[in-house]
PDB file of N, CA and C in Angstrom:
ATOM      1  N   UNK A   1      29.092 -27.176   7.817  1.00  0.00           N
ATOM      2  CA  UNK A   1      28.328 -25.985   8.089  1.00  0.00           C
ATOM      3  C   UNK A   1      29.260 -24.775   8.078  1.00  0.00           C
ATOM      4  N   UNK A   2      28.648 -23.922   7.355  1.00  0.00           N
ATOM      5  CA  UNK A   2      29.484 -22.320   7.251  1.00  0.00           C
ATOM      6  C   UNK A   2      29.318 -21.613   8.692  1.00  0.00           C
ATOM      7  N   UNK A   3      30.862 -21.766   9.169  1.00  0.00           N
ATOM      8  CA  UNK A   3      30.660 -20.489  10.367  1.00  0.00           C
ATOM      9  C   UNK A   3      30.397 -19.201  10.325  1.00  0.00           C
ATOM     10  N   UNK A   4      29.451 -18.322  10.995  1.00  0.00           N
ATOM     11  CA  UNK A   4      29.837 -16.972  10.519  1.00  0.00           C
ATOM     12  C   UNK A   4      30.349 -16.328  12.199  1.00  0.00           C
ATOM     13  N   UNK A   5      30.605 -14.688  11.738  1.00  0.00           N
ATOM     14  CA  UNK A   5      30.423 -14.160  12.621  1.00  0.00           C
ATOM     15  C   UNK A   5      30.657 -12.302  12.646  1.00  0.00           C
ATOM     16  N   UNK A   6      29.533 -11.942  13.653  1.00  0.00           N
ATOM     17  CA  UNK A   6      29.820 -10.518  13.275  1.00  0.00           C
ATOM     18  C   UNK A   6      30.236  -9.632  14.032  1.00  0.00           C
ATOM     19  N   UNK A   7      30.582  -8.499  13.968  1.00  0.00           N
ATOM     20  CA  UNK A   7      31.090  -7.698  14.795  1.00  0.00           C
ATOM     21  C   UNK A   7      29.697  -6.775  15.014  1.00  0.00           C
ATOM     22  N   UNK A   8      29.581  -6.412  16.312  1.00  0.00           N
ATOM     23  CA  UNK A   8      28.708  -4.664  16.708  1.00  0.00           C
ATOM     24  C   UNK A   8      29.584  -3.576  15.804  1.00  0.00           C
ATOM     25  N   UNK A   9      28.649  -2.765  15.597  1.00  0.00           N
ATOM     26  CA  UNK A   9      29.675  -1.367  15.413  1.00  0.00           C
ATOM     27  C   UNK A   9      29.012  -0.256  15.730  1.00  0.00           C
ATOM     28  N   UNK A  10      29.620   0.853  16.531  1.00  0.00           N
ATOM     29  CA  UNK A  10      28.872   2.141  16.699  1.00  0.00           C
ATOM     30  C   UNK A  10      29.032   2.767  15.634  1.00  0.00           C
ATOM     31  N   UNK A  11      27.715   2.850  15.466  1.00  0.00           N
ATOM     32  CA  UNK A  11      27.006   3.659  14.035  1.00  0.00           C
ATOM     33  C   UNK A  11      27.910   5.416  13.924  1.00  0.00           C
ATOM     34  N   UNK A  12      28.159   5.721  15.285  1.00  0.00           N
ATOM     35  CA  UNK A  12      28.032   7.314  15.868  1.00  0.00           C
ATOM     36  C   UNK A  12      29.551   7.138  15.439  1.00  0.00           C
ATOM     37  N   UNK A  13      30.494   6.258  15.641  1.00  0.00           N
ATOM     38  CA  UNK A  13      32.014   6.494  15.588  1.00  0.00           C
ATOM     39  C   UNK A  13      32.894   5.619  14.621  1.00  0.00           C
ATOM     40  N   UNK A  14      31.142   4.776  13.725  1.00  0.00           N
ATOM     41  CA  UNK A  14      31.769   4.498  12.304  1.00  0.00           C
ATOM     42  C   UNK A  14      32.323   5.118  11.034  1.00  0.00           C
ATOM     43  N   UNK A  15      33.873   5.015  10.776  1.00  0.00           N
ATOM     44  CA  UNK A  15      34.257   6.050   9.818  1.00  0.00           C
ATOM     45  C   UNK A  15      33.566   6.333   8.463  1.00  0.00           C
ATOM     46  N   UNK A  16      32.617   5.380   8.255  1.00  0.00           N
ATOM     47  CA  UNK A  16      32.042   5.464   6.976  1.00  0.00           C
ATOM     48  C   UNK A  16      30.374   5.416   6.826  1.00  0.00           C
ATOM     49  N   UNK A  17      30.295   6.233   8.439  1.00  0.00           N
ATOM     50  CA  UNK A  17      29.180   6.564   8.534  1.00  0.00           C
ATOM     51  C   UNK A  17      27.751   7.053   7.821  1.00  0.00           C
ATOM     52  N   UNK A  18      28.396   8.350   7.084  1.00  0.00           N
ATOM     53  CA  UNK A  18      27.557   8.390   5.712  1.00  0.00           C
ATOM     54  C   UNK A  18      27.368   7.555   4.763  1.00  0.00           C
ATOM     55  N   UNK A  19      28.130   6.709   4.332  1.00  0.00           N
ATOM     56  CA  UNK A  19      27.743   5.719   3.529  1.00  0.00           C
ATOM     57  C   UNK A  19      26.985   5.202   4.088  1.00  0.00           C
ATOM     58  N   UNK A  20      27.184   4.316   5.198  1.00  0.00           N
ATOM     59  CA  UNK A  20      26.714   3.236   5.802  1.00  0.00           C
ATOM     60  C   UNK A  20      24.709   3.654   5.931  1.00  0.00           C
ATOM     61  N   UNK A  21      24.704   5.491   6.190  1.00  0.00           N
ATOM     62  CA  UNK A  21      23.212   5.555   6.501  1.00  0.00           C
ATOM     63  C   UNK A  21      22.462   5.714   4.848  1.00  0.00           C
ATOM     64  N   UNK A  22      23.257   6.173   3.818  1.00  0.00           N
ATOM     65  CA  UNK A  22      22.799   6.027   2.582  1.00  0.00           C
ATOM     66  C   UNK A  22      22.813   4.937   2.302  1.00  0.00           C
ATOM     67  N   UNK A  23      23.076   3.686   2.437  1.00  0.00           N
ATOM     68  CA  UNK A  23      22.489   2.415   1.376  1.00  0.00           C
ATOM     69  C   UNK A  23      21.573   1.960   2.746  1.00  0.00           C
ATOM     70  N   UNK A  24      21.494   1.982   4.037  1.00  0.00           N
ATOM     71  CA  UNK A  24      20.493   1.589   4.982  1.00  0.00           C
ATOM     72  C   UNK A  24      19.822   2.817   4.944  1.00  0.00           C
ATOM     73  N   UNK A  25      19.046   3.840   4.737  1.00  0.00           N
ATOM     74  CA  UNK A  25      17.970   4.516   4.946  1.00  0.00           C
ATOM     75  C   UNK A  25      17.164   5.558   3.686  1.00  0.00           C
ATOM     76  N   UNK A  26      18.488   5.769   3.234  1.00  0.00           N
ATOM     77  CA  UNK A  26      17.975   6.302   1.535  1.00  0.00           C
ATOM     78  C   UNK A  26      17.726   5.180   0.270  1.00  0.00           C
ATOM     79  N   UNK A  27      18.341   4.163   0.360  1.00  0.00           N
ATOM     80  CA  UNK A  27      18.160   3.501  -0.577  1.00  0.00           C
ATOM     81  C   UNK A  27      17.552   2.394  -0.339  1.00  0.00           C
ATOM     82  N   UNK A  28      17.576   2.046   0.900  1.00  0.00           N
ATOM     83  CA  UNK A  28      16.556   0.695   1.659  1.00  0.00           C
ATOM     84  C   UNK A  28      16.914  -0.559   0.055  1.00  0.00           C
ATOM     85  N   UNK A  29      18.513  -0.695   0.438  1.00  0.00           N
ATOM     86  CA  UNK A  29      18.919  -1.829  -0.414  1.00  0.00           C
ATOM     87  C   UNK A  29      18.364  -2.792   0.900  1.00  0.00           C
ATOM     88  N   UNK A  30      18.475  -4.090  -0.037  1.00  0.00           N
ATOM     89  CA  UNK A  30      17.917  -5.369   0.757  1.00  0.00           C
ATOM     90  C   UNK A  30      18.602  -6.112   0.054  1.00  0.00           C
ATOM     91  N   UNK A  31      19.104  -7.403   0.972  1.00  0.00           N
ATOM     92  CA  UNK A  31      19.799  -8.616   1.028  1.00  0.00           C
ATOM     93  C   UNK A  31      18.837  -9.890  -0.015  1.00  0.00           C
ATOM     94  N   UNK A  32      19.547 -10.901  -0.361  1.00  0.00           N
ATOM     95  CA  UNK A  32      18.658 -12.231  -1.000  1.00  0.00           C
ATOM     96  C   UNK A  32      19.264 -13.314  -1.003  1.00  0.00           C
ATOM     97  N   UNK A  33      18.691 -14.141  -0.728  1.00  0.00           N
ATOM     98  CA  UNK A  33      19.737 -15.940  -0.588  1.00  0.00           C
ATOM     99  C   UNK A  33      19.213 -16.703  -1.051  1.00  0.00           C
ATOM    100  N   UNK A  34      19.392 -17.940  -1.752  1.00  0.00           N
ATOM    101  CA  UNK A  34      19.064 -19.208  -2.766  1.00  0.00           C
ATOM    102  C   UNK A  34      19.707 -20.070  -1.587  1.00  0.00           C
ATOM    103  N   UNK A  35      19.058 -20.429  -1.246  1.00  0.00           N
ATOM    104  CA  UNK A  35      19.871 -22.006  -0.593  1.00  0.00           C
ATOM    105  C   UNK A  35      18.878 -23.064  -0.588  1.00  0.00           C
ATOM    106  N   UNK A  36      19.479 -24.520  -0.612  1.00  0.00           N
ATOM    107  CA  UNK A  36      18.886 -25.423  -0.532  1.00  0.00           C
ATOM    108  C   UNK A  36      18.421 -25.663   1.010  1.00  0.00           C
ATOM    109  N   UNK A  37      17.077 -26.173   1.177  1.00  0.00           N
ATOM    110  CA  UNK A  37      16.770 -26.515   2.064  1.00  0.00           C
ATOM    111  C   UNK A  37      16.093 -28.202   2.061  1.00  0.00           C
ATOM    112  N   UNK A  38      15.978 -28.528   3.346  1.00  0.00           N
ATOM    113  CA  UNK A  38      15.572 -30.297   3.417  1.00  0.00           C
ATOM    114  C   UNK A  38      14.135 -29.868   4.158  1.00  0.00           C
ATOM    115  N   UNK A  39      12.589 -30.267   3.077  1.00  0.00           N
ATOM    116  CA  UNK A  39      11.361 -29.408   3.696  1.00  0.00           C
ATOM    117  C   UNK A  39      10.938 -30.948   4.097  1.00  0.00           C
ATOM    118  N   UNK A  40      11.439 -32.274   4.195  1.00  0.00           N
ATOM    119  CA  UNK A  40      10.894 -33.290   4.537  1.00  0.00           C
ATOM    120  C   UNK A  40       9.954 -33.680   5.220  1.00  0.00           C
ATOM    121  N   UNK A  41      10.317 -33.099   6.731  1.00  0.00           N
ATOM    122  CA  UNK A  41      10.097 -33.030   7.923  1.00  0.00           C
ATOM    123  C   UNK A  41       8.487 -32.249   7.856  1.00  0.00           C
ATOM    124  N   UNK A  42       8.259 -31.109   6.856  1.00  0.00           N
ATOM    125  CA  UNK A  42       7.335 -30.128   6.955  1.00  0.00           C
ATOM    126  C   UNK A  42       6.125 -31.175   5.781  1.00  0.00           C
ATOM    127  N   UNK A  43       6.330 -31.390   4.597  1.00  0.00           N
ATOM    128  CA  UNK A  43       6.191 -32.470   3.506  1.00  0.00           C
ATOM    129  C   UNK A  43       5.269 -33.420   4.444  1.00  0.00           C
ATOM    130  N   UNK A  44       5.930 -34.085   5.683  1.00  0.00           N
ATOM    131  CA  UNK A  44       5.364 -35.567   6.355  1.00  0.00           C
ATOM    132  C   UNK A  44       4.605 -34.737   7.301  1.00  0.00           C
ATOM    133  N   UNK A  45       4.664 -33.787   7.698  1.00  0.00           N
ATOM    134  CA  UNK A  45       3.603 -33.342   8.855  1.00  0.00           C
ATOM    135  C   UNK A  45       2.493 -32.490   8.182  1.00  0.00           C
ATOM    136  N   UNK A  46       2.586 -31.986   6.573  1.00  0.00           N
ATOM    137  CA  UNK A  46       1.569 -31.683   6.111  1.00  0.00           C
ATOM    138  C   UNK A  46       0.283 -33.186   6.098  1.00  0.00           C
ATOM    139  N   UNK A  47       1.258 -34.306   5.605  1.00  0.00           N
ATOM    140  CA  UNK A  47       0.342 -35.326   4.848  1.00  0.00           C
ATOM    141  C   UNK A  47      -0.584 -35.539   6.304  1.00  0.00           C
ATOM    142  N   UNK A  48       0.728 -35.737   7.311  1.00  0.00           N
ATOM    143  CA  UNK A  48      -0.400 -36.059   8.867  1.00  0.00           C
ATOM    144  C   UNK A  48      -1.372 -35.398   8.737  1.00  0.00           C
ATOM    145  N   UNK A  49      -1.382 -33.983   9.136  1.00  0.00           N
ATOM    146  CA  UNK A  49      -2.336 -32.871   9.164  1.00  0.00           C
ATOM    147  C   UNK A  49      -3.391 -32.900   8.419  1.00  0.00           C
ATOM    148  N   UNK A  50      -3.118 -33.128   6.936  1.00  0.00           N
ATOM    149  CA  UNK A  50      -4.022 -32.911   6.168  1.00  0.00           C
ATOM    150  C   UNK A  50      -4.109 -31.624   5.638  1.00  0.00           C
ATOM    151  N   UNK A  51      -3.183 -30.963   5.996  1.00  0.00           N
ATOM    152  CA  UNK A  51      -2.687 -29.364   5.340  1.00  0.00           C
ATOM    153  C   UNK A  51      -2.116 -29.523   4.436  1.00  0.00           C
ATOM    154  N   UNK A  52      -2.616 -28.360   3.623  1.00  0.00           N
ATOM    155  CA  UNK A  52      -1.751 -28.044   2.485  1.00  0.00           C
ATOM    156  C   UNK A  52      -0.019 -27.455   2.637  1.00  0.00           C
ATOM    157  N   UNK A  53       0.766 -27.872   2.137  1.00  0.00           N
ATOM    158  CA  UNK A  53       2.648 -28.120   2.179  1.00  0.00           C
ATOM    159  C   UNK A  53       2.433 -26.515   1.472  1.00  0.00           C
ATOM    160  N   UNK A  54       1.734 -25.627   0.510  1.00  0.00           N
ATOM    161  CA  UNK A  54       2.291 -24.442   0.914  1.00  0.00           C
ATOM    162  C   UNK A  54       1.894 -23.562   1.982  1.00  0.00           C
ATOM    163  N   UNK A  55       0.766 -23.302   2.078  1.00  0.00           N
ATOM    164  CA  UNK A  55       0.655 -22.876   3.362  1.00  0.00           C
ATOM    165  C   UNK A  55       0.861 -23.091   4.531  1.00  0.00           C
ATOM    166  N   UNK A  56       1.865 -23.898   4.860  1.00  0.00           N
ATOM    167  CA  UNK A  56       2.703 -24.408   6.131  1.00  0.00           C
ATOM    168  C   UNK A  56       3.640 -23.821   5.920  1.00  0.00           C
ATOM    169  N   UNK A  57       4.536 -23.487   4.383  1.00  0.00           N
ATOM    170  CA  UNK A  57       5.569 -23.356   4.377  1.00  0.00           C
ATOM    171  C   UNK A  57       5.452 -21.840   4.546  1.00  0.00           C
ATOM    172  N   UNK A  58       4.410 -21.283   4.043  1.00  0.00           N
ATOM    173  CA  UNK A  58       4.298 -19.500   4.394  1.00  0.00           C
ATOM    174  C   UNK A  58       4.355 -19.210   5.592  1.00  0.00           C
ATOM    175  N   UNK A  59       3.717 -20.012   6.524  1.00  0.00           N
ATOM    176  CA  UNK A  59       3.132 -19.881   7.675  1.00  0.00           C
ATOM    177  C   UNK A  59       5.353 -20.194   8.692  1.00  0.00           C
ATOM    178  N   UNK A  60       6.028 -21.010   8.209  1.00  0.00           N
ATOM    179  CA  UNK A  60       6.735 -20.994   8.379  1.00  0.00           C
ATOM    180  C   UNK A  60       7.809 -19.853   8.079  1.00  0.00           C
ATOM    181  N   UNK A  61       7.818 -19.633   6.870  1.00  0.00           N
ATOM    182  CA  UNK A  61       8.739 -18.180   6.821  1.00  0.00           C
ATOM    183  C   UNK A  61       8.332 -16.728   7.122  1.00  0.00           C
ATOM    184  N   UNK A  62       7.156 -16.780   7.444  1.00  0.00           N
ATOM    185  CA  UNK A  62       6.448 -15.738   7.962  1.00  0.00           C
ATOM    186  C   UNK A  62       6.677 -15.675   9.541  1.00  0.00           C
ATOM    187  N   UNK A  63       7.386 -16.879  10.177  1.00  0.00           N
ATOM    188  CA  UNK A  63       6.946 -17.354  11.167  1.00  0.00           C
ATOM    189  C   UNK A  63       8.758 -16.392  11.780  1.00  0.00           C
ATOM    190  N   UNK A  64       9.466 -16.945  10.804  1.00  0.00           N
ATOM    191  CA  UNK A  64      10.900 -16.791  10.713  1.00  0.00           C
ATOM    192  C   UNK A  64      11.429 -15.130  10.081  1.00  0.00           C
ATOM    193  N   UNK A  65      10.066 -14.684   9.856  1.00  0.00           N
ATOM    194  CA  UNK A  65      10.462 -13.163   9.281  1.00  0.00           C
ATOM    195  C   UNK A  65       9.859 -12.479  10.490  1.00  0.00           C
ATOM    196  N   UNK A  66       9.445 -13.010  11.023  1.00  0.00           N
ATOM    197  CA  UNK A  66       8.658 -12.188  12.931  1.00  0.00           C
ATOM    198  C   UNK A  66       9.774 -11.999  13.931  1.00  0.00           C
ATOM    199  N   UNK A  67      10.077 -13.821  13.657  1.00  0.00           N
ATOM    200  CA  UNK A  67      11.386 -13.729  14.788  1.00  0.00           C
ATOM    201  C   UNK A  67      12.781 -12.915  14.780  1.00  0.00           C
ATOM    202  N   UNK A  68      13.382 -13.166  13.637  1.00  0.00           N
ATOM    203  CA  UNK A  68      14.402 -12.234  12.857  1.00  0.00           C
ATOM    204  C   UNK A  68      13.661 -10.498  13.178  1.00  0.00           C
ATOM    205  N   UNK A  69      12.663  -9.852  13.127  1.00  0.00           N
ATOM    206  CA  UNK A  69      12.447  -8.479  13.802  1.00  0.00           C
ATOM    207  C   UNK A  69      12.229  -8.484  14.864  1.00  0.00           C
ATOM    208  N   UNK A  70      11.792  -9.464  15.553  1.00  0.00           N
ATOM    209  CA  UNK A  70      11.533  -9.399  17.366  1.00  0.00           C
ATOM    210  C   UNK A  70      13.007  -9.382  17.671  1.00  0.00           C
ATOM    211  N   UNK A  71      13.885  -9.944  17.134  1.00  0.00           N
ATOM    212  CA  UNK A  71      15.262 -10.101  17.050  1.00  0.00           C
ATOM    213  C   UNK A  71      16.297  -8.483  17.168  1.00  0.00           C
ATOM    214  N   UNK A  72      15.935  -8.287  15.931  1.00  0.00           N
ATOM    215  CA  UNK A  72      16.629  -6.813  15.856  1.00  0.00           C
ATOM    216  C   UNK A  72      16.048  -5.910  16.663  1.00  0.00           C
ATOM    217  N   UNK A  73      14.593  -6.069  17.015  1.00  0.00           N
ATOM    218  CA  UNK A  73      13.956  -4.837  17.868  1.00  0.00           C
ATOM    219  C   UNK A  73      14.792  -4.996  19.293  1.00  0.00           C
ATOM    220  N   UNK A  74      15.231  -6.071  20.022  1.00  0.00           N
ATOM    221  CA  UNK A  74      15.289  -6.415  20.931  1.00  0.00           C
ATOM    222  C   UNK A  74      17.286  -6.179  21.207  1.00  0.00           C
ATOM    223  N   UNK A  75      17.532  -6.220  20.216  1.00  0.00           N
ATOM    224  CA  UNK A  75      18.902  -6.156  19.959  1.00  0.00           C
ATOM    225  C   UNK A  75      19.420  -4.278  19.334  1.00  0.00           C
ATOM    226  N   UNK A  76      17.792  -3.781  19.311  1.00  0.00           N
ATOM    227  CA  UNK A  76      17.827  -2.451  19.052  1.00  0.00           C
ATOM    228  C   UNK A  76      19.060  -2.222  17.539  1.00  0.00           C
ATOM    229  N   UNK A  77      19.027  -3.128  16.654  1.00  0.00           N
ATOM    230  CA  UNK A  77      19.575  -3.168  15.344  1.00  0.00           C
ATOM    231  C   UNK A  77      18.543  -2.120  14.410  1.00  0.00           C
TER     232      UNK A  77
END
C-alpha cells in the first residue's frame, strides 16, 4: 500500500499564493485517477439483493463523493 501524506498550508502566508488561487478558483482545474479496484464484495451483495451491480456502484461513489465534501467542509478546505 502507497503511503501518503500532507502538509496544511496557510493560504494567507503561502509564497505562491497567487498561483495557488489561479489554478483553484479561476481555472477550477480538477484532479483524475485510474486505479484498479476489487468490486467483489459489491458483485455478491448485488446477486443477494437482487440489485442491479451498476446502480450500487453509483450509489457507492456518490456515496464517497458526499463524504470526501462533508470532509473538506468540516476541515474548512
Amino acid at each position: 500500500m502507497m503511503k501518503t501524506s500532507y502538509k496544511v498550508i496557510d493560504r494567507d502566508k503561502y509564497y505562491r499564493k497567487g498561483v495557488f488561487r489561479h489554478f483553484s478558483e479561476d481555472c477550477k482545474c480538477s484532479t483524475s485517477i485510474t486505479a484498479r479496484i476489487d468490486v467483489t464484495e459489491l458483485v455478491e451483495s448485488s446477486k443477494k439483493t437482487g440489485t442491479k451491480f451498476y446502480i450500487n456502484f453509483l450509489y457507492v461513489l456518490s456515496f464517497i463523493s458526499w463524504l470526501s465534501l462533508r470532509i473538506r467542509i468540516k476541515e474548512n478546505i
